[in-house]
Protein backbone atom coordinates (compact mmCIF):
# COMPACT_ATOMS: atom_id res chain seq x y z
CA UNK A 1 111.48 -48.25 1.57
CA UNK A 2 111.42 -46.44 -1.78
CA UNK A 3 111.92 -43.20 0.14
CA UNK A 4 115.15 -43.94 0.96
CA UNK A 5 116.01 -45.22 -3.23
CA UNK A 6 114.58 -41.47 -3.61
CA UNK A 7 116.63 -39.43 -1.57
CA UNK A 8 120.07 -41.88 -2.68
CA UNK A 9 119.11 -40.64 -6.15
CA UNK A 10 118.81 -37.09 -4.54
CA UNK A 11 121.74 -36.90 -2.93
CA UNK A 12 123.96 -38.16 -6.18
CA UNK A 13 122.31 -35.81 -8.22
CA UNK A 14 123.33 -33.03 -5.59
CA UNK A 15 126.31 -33.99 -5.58
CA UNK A 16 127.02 -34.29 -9.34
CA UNK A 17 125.13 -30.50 -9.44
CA UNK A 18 128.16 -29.46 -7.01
CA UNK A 19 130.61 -30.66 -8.95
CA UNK A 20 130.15 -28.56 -11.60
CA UNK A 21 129.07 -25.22 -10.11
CA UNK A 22 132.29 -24.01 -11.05
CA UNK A 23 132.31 -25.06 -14.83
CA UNK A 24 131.53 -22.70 -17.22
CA UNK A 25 128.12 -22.75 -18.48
CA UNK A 26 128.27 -24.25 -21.86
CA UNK A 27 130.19 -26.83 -20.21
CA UNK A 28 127.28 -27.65 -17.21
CA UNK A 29 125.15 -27.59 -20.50
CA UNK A 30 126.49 -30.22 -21.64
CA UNK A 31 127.07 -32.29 -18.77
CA UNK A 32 123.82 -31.86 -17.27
CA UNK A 33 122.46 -33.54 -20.49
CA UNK A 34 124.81 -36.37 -20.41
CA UNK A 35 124.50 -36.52 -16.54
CA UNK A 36 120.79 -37.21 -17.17
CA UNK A 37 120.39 -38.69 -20.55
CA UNK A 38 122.15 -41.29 -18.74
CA UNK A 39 118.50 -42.21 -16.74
CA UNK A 40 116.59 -44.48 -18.66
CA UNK A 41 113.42 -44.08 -20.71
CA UNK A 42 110.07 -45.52 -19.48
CA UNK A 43 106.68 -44.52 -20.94
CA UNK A 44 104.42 -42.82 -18.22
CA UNK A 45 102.01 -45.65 -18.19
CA UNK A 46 104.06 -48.49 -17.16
CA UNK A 47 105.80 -46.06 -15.08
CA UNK A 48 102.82 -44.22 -13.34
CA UNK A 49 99.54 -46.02 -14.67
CA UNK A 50 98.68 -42.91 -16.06
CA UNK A 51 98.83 -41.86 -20.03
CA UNK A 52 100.96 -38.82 -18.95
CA UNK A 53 102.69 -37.45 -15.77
CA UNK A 54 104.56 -34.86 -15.11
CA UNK A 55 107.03 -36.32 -12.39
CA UNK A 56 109.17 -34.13 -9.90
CA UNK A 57 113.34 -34.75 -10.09
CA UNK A 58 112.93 -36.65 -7.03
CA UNK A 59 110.32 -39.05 -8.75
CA UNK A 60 112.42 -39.20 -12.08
CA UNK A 61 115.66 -39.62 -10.06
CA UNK A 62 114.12 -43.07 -8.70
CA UNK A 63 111.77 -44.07 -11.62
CA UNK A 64 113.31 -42.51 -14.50
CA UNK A 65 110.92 -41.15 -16.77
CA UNK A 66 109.68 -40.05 -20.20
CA UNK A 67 110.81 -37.45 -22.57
CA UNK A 68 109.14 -33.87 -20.44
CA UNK A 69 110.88 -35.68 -17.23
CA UNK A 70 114.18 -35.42 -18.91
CA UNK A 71 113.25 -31.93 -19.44
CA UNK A 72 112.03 -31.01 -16.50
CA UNK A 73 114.97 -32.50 -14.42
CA UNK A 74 117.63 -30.49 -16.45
CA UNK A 75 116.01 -27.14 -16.17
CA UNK A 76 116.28 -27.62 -12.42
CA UNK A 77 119.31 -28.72 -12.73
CA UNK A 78 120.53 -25.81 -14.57
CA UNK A 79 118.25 -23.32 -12.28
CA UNK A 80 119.98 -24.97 -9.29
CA UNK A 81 123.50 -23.97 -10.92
CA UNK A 82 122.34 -20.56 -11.69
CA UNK A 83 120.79 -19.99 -14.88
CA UNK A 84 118.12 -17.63 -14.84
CA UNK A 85 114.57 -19.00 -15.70
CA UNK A 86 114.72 -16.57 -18.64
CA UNK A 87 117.59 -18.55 -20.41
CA UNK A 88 115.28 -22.17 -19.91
CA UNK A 89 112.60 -23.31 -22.16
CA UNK A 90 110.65 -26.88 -21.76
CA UNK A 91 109.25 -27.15 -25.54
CA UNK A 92 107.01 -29.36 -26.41
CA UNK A 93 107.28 -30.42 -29.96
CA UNK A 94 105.85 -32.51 -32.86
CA UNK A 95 108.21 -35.17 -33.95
CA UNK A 96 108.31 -34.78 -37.86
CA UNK A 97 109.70 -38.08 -38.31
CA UNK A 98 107.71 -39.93 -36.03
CA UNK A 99 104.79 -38.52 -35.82
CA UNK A 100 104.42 -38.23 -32.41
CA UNK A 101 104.86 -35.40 -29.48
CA UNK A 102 107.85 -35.06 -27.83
CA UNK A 103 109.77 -32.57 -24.99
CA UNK A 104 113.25 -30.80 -24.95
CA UNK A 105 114.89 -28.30 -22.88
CA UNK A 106 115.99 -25.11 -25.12
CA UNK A 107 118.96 -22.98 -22.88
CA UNK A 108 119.76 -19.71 -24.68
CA UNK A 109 123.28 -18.92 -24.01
CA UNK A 110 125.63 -16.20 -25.86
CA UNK A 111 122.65 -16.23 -27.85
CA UNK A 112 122.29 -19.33 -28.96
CA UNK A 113 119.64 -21.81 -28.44
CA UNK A 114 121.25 -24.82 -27.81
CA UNK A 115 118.98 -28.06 -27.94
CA UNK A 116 119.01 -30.80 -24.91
CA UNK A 117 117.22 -33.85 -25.94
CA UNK A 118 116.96 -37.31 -24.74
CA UNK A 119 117.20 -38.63 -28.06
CA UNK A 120 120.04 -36.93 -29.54
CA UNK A 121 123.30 -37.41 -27.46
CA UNK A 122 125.15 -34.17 -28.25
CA UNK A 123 123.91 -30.67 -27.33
CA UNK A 124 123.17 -29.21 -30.51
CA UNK A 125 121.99 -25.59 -31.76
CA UNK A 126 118.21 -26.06 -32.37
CA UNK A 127 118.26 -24.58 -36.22
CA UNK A 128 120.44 -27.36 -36.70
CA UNK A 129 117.36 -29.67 -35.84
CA UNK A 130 114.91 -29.67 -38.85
CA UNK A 131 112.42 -32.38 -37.50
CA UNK A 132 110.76 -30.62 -34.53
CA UNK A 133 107.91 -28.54 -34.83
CA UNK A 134 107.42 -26.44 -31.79
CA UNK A 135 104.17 -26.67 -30.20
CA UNK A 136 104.33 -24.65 -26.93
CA UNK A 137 106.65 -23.51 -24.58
CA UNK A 138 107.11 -22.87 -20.99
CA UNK A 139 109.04 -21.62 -17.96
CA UNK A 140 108.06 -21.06 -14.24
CA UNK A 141 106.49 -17.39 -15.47
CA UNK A 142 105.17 -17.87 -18.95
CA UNK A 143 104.05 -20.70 -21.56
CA UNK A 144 104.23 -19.94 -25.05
CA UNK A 145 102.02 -21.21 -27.70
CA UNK A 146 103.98 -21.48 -31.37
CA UNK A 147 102.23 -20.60 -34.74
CA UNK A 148 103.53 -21.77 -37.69
């Protein structure tokens, strides 16, 4: 049953999550990012029938996702290893470029803002990052809406 692809995918992801708790952070950063960049990247409506969903890590683990499931699963990743929700940021942004929406998690650390993105490999500092526009933001207290 696909409960049981689920809670495999659940249990890996634990797993990987433990074997970093000891890491320093810029170093989870990083490999939290890789760790799920890794998934691959399916549009929400051949995924969920739906023109957008906002899946849960268990959902994203199995199905893999779109760009705010990335997101989404790396701030709980990084909450589950200890960041504070006021270091996490799911942006959504205008692609420049592309002309199209997108989402990223933004982690302040030392602060920085570093940049985790499913379409850029490396964790980068955001004001490196010219062709976002942030639209809004949000955490589990607070959403954020950006004026240019």
């Amino acid at each position: 049953s696909s409960g049981n692809f689920n809670s495999c995918h659940y249990k890996v992801w634990i797993k990987f999550l433990k074997k970093i708790k000891k890491k320093n952070k810029l170093t989870q950063v990083k490999q939290v990012n890789l760790f799920m960049n890794k998934a691959k990247y399916i549009t929400d409506p051949k995924n969920w029938g739906k023109k957008d969903y906002w899946a849960t890590p268990g959902q994203f683990m199995a199905k893999f996702g779109d760009c705010e499931d990335y997101a989404i699963a790396k701030y709980m990743s990084l909450r589950l290893l200890g960041f504070k929700d006021s270091q996490l940021r799911v942006v959504a942004v205008k692609d420049l470029n592309l002309k199209v929406g997108h989402a990223v998690l933004v982690v302040r650390i030392k602060g920085k803002s570093l940049l985790l993105d499913n379409q850029i490999k490396q964790v980068v500092e955001t004001k490196s990052v010219k062709h976002y526009r942030p639209v809004f933001s949000i955490n589990t207290k607070y959403w954020w809406k950006h004026t240019t």
